[in-house]
Structure formats: C-alpha cells, structure tokens
Protein backbone atom coordinates (compact mmCIF):
# COMPACT_ATOMS: atom_id res chain seq x y z
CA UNK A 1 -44.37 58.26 -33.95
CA UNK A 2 -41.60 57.37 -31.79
CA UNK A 3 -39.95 59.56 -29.24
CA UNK A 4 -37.20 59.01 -26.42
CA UNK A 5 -37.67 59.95 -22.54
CA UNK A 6 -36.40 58.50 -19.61
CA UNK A 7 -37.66 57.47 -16.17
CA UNK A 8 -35.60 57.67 -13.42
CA UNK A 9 -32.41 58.50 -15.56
CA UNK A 10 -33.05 55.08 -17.37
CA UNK A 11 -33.88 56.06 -21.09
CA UNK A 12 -36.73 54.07 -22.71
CA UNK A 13 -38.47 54.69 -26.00
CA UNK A 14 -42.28 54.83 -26.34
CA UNK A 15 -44.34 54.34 -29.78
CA UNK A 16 -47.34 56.15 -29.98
CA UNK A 17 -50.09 54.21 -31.81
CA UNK A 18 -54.10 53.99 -32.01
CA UNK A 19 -55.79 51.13 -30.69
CA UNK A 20 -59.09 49.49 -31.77
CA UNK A 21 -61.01 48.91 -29.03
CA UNK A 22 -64.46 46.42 -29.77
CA UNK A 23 -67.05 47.99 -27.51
CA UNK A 24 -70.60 46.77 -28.47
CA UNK A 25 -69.70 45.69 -31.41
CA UNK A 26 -68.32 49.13 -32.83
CA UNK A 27 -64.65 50.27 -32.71
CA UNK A 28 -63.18 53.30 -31.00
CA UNK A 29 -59.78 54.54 -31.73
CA UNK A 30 -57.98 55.22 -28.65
CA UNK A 31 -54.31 56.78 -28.38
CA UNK A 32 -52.14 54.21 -26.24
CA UNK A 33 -48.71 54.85 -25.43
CA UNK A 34 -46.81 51.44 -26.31
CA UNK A 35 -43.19 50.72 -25.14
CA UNK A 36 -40.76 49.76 -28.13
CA UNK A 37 -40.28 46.22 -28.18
CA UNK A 38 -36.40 44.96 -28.76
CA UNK A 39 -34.93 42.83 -30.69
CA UNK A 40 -34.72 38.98 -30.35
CA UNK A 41 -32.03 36.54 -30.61
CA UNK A 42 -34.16 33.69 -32.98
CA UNK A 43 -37.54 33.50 -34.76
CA UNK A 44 -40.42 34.52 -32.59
CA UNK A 45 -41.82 31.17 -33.82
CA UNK A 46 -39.69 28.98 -31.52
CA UNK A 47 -40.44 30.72 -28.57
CA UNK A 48 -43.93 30.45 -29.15
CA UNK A 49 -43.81 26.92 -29.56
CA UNK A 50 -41.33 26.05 -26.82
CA UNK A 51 -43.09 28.56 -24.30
CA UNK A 52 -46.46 26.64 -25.35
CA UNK A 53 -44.92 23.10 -24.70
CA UNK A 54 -43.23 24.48 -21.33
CA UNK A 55 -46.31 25.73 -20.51
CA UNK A 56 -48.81 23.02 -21.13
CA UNK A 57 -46.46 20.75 -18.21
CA UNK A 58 -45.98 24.01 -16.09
CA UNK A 59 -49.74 24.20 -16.13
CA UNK A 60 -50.55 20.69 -15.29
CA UNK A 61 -49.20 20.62 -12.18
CA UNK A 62 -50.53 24.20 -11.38
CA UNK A 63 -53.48 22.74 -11.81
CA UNK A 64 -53.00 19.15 -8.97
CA UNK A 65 -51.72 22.16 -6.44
CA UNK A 66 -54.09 24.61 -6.91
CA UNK A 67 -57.06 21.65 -7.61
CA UNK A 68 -55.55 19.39 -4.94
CA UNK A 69 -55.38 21.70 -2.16
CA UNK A 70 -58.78 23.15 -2.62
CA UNK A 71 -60.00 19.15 -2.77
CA UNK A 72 -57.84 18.44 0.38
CA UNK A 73 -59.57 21.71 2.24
CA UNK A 74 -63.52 20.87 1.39
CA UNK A 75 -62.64 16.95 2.55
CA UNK A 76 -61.37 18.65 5.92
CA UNK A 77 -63.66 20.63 6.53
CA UNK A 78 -66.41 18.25 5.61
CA UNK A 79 -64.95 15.46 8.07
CA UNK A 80 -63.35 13.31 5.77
CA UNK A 81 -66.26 11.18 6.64
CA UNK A 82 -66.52 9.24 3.21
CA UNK A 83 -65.09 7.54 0.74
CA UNK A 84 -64.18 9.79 -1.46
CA UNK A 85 -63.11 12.18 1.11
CA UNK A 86 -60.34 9.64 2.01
CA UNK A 87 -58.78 8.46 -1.11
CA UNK A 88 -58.25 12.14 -1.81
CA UNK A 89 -56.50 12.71 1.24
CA UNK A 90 -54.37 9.59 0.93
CA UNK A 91 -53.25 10.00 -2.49
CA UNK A 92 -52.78 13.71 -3.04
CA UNK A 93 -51.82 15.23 0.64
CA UNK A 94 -47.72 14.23 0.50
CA UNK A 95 -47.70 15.55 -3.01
CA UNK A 96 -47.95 19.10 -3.11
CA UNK A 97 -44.76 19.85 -1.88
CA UNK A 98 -43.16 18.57 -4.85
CA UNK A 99 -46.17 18.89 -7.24
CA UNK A 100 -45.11 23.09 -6.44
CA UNK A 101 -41.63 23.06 -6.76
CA UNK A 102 -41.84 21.09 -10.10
CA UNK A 103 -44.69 23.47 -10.71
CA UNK A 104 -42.08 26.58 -10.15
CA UNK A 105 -39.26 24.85 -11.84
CA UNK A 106 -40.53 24.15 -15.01
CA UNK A 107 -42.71 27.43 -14.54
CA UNK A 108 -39.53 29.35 -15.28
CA UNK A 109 -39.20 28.80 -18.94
CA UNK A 110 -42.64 29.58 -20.37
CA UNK A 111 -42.67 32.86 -18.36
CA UNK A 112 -39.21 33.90 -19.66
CA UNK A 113 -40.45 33.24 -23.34
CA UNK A 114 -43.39 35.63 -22.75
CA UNK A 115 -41.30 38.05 -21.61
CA UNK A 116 -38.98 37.91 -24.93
CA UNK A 117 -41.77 37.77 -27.05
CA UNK A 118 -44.18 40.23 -25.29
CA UNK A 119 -41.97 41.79 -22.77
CA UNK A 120 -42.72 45.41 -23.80
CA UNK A 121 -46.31 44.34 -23.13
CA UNK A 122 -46.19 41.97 -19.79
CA UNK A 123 -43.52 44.81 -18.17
CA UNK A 124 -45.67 47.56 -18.72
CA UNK A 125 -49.24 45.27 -17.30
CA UNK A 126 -46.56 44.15 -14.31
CA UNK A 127 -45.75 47.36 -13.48
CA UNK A 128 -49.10 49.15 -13.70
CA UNK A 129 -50.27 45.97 -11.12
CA UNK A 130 -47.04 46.66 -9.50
CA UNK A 131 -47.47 45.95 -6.21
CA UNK A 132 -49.83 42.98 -6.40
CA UNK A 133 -47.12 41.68 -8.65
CA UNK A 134 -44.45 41.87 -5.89
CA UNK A 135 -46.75 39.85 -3.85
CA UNK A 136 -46.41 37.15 -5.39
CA UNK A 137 -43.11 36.03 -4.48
CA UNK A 138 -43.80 35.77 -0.76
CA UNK A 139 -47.43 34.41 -0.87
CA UNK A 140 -45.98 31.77 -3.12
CA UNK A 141 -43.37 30.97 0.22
CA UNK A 142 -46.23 31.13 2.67
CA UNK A 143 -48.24 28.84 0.55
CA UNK A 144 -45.20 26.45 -0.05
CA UNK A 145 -44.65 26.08 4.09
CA UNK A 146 -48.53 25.41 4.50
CA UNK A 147 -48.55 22.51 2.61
CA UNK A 148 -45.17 21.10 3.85
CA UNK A 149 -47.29 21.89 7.91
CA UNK A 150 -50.41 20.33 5.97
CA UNK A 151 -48.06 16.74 5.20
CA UNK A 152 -46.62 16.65 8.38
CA UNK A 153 -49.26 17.56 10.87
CA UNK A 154 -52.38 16.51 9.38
CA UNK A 155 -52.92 13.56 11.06
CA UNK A 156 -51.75 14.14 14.24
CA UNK A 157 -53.03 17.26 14.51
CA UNK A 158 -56.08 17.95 12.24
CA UNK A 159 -57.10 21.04 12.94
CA UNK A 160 -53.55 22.57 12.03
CA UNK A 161 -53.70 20.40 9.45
CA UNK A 162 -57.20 22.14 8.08
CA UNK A 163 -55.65 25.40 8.77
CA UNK A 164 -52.61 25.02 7.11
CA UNK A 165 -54.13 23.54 3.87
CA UNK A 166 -56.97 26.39 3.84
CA UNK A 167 -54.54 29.29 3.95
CA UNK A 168 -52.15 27.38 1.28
CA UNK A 169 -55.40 26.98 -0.54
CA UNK A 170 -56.66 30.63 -0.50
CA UNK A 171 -53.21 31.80 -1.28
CA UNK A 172 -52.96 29.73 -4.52
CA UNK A 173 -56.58 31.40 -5.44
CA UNK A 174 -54.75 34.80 -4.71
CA UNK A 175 -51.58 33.98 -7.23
CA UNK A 176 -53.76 32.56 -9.92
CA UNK A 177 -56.13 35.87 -9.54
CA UNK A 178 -53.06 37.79 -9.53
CA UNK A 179 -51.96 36.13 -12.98
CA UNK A 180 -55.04 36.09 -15.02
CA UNK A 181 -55.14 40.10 -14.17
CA UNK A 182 -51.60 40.02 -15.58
CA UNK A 183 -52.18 38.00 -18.35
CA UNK A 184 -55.58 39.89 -19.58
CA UNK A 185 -53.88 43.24 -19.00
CA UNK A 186 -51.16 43.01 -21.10
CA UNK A 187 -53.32 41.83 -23.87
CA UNK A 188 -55.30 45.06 -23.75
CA UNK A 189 -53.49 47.95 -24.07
CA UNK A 190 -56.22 50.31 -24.29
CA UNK A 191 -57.38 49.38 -20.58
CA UNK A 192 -53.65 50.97 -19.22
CA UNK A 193 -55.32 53.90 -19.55
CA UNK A 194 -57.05 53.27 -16.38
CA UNK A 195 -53.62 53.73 -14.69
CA UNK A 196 -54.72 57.82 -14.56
CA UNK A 197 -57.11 56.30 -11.69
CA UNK A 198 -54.42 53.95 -10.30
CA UNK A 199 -51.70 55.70 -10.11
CA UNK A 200 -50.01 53.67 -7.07
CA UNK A 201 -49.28 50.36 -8.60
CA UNK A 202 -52.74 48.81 -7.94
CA UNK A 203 -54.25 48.40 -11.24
CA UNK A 204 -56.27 45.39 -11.97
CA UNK A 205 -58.57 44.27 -14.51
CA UNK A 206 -61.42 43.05 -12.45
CA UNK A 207 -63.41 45.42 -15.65
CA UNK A 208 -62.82 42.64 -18.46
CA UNK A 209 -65.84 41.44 -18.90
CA UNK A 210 -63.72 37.71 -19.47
CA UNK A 211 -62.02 38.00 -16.03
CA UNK A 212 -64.10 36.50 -13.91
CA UNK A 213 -64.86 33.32 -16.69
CA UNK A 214 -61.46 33.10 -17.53
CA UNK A 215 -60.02 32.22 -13.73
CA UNK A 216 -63.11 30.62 -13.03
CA UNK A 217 -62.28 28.10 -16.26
CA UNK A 218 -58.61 27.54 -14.42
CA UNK A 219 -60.08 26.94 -11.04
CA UNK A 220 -62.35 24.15 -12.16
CA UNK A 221 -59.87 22.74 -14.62
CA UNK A 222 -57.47 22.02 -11.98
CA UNK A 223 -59.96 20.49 -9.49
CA UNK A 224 -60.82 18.10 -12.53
CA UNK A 225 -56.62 17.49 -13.27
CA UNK A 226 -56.38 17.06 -9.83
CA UNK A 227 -59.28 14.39 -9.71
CA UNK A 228 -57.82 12.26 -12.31
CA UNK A 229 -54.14 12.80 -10.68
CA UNK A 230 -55.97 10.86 -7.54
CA UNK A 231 -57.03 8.21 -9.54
CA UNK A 232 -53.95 8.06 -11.14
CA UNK A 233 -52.21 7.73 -7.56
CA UNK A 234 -54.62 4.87 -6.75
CA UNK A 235 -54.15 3.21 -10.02
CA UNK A 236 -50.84 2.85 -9.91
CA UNK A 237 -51.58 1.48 -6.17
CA UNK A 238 -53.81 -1.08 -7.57
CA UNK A 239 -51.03 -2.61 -9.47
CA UNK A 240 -48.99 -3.12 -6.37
CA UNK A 241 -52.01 -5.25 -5.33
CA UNK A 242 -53.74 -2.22 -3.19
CA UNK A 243 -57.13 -4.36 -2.74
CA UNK A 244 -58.94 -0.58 -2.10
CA UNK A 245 -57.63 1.44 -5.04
CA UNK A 246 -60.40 -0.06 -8.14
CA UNK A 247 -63.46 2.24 -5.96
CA UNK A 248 -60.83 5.24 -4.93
CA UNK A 249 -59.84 5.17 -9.07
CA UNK A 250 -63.37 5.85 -9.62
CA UNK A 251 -63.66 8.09 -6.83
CA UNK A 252 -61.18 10.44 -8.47
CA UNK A 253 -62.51 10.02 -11.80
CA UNK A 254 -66.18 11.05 -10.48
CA UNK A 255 -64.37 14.25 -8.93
CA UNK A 256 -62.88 14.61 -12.64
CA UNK A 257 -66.14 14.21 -14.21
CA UNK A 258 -68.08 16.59 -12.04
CA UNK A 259 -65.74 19.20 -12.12
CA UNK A 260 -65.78 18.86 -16.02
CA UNK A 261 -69.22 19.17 -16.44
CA UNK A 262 -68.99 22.58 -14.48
CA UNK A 263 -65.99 23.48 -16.98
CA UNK A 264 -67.92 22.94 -19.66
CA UNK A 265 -70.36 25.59 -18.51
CA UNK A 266 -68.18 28.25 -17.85
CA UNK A 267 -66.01 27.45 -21.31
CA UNK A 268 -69.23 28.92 -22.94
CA UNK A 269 -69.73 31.72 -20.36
CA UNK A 270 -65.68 32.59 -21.52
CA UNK A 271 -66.87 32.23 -25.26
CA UNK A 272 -69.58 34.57 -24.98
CA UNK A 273 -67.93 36.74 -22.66
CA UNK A 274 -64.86 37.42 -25.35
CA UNK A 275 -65.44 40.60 -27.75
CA UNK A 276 -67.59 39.54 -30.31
CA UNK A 277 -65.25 39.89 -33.36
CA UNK A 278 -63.27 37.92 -31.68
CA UNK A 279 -65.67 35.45 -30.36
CA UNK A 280 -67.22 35.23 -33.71
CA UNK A 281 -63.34 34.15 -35.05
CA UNK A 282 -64.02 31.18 -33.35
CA UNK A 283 -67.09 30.67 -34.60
CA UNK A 284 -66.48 30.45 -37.89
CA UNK A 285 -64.44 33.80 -38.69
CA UNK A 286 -61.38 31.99 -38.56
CA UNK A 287 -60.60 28.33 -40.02
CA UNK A 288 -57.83 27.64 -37.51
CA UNK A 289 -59.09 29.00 -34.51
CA UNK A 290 -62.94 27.09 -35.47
CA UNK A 291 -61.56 23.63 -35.73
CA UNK A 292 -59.57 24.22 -32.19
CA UNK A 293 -62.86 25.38 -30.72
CA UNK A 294 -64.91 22.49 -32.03
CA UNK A 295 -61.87 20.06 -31.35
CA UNK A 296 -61.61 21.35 -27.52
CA UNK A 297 -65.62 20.81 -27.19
CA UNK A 298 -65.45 17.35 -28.69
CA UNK A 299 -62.48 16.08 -26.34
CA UNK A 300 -64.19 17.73 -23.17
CA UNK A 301 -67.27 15.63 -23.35
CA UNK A 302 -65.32 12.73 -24.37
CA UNK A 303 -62.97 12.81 -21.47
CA UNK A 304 -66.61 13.23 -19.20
CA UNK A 305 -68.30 10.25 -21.05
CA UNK A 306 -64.84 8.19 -20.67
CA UNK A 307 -64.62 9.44 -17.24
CA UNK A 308 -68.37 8.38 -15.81
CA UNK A 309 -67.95 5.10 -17.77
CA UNK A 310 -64.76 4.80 -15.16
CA UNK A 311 -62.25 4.26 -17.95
CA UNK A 312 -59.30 5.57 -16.81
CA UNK A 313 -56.52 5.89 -19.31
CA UNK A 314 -59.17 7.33 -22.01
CA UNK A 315 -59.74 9.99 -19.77
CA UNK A 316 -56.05 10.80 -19.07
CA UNK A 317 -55.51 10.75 -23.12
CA UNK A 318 -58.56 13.14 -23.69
CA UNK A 319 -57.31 15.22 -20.66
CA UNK A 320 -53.77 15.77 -22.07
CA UNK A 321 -54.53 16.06 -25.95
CA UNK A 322 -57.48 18.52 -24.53
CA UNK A 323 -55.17 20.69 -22.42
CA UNK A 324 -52.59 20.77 -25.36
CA UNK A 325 -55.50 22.00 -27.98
CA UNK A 326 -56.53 24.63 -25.02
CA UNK A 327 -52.30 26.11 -24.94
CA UNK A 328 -52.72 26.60 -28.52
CA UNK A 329 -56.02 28.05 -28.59
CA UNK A 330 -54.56 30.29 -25.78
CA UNK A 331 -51.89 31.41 -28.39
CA UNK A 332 -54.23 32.62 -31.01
CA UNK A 333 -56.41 34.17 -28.44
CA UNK A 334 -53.91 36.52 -27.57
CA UNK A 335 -53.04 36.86 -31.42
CA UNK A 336 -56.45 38.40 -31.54
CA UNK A 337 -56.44 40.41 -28.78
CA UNK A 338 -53.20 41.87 -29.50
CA UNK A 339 -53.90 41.85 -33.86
CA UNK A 340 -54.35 46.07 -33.74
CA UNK A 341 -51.81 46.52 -31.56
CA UNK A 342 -48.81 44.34 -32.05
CA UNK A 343 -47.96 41.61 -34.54
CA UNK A 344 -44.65 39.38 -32.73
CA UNK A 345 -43.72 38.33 -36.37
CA UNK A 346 -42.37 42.27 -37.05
CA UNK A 347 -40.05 41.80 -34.16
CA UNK A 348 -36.39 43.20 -35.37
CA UNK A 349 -34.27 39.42 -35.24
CA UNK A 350 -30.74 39.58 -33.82
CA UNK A 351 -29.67 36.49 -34.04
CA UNK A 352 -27.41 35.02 -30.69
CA UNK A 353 -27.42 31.11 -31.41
CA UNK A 354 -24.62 30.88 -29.02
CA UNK A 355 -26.74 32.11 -26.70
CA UNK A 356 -29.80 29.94 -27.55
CA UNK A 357 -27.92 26.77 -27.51
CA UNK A 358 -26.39 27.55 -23.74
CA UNK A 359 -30.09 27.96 -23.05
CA UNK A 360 -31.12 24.70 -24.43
CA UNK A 361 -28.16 23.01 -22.51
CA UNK A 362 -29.42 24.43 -18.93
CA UNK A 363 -33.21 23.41 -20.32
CA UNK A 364 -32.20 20.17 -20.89
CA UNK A 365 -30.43 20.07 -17.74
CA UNK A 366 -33.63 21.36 -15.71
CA UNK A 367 -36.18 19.05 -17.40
CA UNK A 368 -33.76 16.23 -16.68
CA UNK A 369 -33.53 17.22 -12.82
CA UNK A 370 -37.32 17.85 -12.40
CA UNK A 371 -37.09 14.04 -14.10
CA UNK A 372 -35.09 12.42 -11.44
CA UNK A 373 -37.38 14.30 -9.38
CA UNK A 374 -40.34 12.71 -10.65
CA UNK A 375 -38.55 9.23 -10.22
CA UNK A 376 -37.24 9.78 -6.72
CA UNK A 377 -41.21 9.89 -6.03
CA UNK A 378 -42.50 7.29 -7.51
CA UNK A 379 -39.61 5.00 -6.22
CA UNK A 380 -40.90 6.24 -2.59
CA UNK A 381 -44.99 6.06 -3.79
CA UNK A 382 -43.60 2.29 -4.53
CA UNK A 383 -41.94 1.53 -1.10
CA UNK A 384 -45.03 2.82 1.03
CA UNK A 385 -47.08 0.85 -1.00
CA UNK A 386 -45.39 -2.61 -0.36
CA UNK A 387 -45.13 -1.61 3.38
C-alpha cells in the first residue's frame, strides 16, 4: 500500500509493508512504515561490487588509524619501556595523519554507493540517530588535529603527546560506535519502531543482540591490521639496511597474531549472536554464504600460524584475501537481514551512463591522487631512513 505525505512541505512517499522479525526462533509480523526507494541510474550489481572493492581499501586504513592509535595510547601510557612499545611508536606515530585523510578520501565512494542502493534505508536509520549522526563530522576534525599534536609534540612533550593520542583514540571508538549503530539499524527495519521512545533524534541500537560483537570484531581487527602495518613499516626499513627492523618485524607481527587470536573469539560470539535462521545460513543453509564462512575461518588461523612462525608476506596475503572474503560476506549478511524487507535487484533502473562515466572519470582521478599520495610517503619513509 503506498500513500503520499509530506514533511515539512517536502513530499515523500511511504510503502507500508509487514516485516518478519526472528525472535527465538519464531517470526512475528510487524507493520513497518518503509520509505519508497528511487530509481537508479545502472544495475544495482555494479554498485555492489564497486562499493565492496571501495570499501575493502576504505576499511584498511580505518583499521591502522583506529588500531594504530589505540596501539600508540597503551605504549604511552605503559612507558614505552620495551621493545615492542618502541617500534610501534616509531613506525606508526607520523602516519595517521595521512593514514585518515586517505581513510576519508577513499571513504567517500563506498558510502555514496550505499546510499544509492539502500538510501531509503540508511536515510531513514541516519535520521532516527540524527543527532549522533551530525556528530560525526566534528569529532572526526577533533580527532584529525590530535593526531597531527600527537606527531609533532610527542617527543618533546610526552604528556601532550599521551593526551592528544588518547582523545584522538577515544574519538575514533566514538565514530566507529556511531557507524555500526548506523549500519545495524538500517538493516532492521522493524527496530525503527523504537523511535516512539526516541523521538529526539537519539535512537541507537545498543538492543541488537550483534552490536556489541560486531564493533568489538572491528576494534580488534584493526589493532591486528595495524600490527602487521608496523611490521610492514619496519620491513621495508630493513631493506634500507635498518640493522633493528628483523626483531621490530616480529614485534608487529606478534601484536598481529595476538590480536587475531582474540578476533577469532569474538567472530564466533558474532556468529552465534546473529538470528538463528540466519546464522544457520551460514552454517549450512546457504551454499554461498557456507563456503565464505568456512573460507574466512581457514584464512584467519592461517594468517595466525604464518604470523607466530614470523613470516611476513604470508601473513599480509592471508590478511588481504581474508578481509576481501569478510566485504563479501558483509554483503550477503545484509542480503539476509534485509531478504523480508527489501530485495535491491527490484530497484526501478533509469539508466544515466553519462552520468556514470563522469563518475568513473573523478574516481579515477581520486584513486590516482590518494596514489601520488601514497608515493609522496614512501619517497619521505625512504629519505629518513638513509639519514
């Protein structure tokens, strides 16, 4: 049933449909109010793949700032006393800056798919979390500065320096809790319901039983990425004949190994946690999303074995093919959360290849800046290095 109304004097249409919700096992049929999703200018499937592919680099480095600042923080606070402590601070601390605004750059894309794809869905979750969503933007600057304070003053003044890096850390932990709300929200329409007890803007979905598991899987992931970024840094020392960087390469990949032991662990916690007809489609219910499951769990314990055995570049090829198996999983998850409720392949096409290829040109153009970006770093990683 679809009707039109307007909000504000800005008319909108809403469809009315009934939502299987899994409680328990059983389903309850819930009315939900669903915006109207418009039309798109190309096949649904090309966003889905380019937002995946956008995303999978977006999240990387996500993960060395949010990993690497939380690293940087426990070494300060602990003293910086060993080892370990040390090669992380030397090879991650003048990083971040960039590491974010590559992070934010490429960030762009992926999010902008989403919101052609699912945009009647993230809108609605965005505005229902409204003003925790407006946050964002200027925590994200406040974060930005602390690390830039962090790189300058660190050394010469450590206990700004701890400062800076622990309220850049905590504010990263405050966007990336902000987004997995987002994220889950959107792909459970039922829960907007809630918005009758949260009528200012405040909602959050701190009552998904996969919350909690869900950010805690990012938050270790990227203190394990940003491990094996460290011992990347130092390995690419060692071959400007940096006599220290063989023990700091396996001080970053014992940091990586740790940290993916605890991943493991909370990977099942999220498995268990899901709904259980949709945990039990990974479990056998569904071919596809089975053989990601089993392929994730296979390259996660290789990358630790790999990793203990100090073997870098095994570890950094089961870490990327592993976080590319984990975007697509990520896909079909939401396919299943969203299967009662909305199916992206009914979306009306209106085809605007004009439109598409302009996009592709300023793509091209970003991914080529954030590349002389990239470049422009490791040309100055190479100069300290011989001085």
């Amino acid at each position: 049933m679809f009707w039109g109304t307007s909000w504000g004097g800005v008319p909108f249409h809403i469809a009315f449909k009934f939502i299987i919700q899994y409680q328990g096992g059983t389903t309850v049929t819930d009315p939900v109010m669903l915006p109207t999703p418009e039309a798109i200018p190309a096949p649904f499937w090309l966003f889905e793949i380019l937002g995946a592919l956008l995303f999978y680099i977006h999240i990387l480095l996500v993960n060395v700032v949010l990993g690497g600042s939380l690293i940087l923080l426990v070494t300060r606070l602990r003293g910086q006393s060993n080892e370990i402590g040390r090669s992380l601070v030397g090879s991650i601390t003048n990083k971040l800056p960039t590491a974010l605004a590559m992070a934010i750059t490429i960030g762009i894309a992926p999010l902008l798919f989403v919101q052609v794809v699912y945009g009647h869905l993230f809108y609605a979750s965005s505005v229902l979390m409204g003003w925790w969503w407006l946050a964002i933007v200027p925590v994200l600057i406040i974060a930005y500065y602390g690390t830039y304070v962090h790189n300058r003053m660190g050394t010469s003044k450590p206990a700004v320096g701890t400062w800076a890096i622990g309220i850049s850390s905590l504010l990263f932990l405050f966007v990336s809790f902000l987004y997995v709300n987002n994220l889950t929200l959107m792909e459970v329409p039922v829960d907007w319901q809630r918005y009758f007890d949260h009528r200012n803007g405040t909602l959050l979905h701190l009552a998904d039983p996969t919350f909690l598991p869900r950010w805690l899987h990012f938050i270790v992931a990227s203190v394990a990425v940003a491990g094996l970024f460290m011992a990347l840094v130092w390995w690419m020392r060692e071959r400007k004949w940096d006599a220290r960087a063989p023990q700091k390469v396996k001080n970053g990949l014992q940091v990586f190994g740790y940290a993916t032991i605890v991943q493991i662990l909370v990977g099942f916690w999220w498995l268990i946690a899901l709904p259980r007809p949709i945990m039990l489609e990974f479990m056998g219910g569904s071919m596809i999303r089975t053989v990601l499951l089993l392929l994730g769990i296979l390259l996660a314990v290789g990358a630790l074995v790999v990793a203990l055995l100090n073997k870098l570049m095994p570890t950094l090829i089961h870490l990327l093919t592993l976080g590319l198996v984990m975007v697509v999983m990520r896909v079909f998850l939401r396919y299943s959360y969203l299967r009662e409720s909305f199916d992206p392949a009914t979306l009306e096409l209106k085809g605007q290849y004009g439109v598409l290829a302009l996009f592709f040109v300023v793509l091209a153009a970003g991914l080529y800046a954030v590349y002389i970006m990239i470049k422009a770093v490791l040309k100055a990683e190479a100069g300290r290095t011989q001085s």
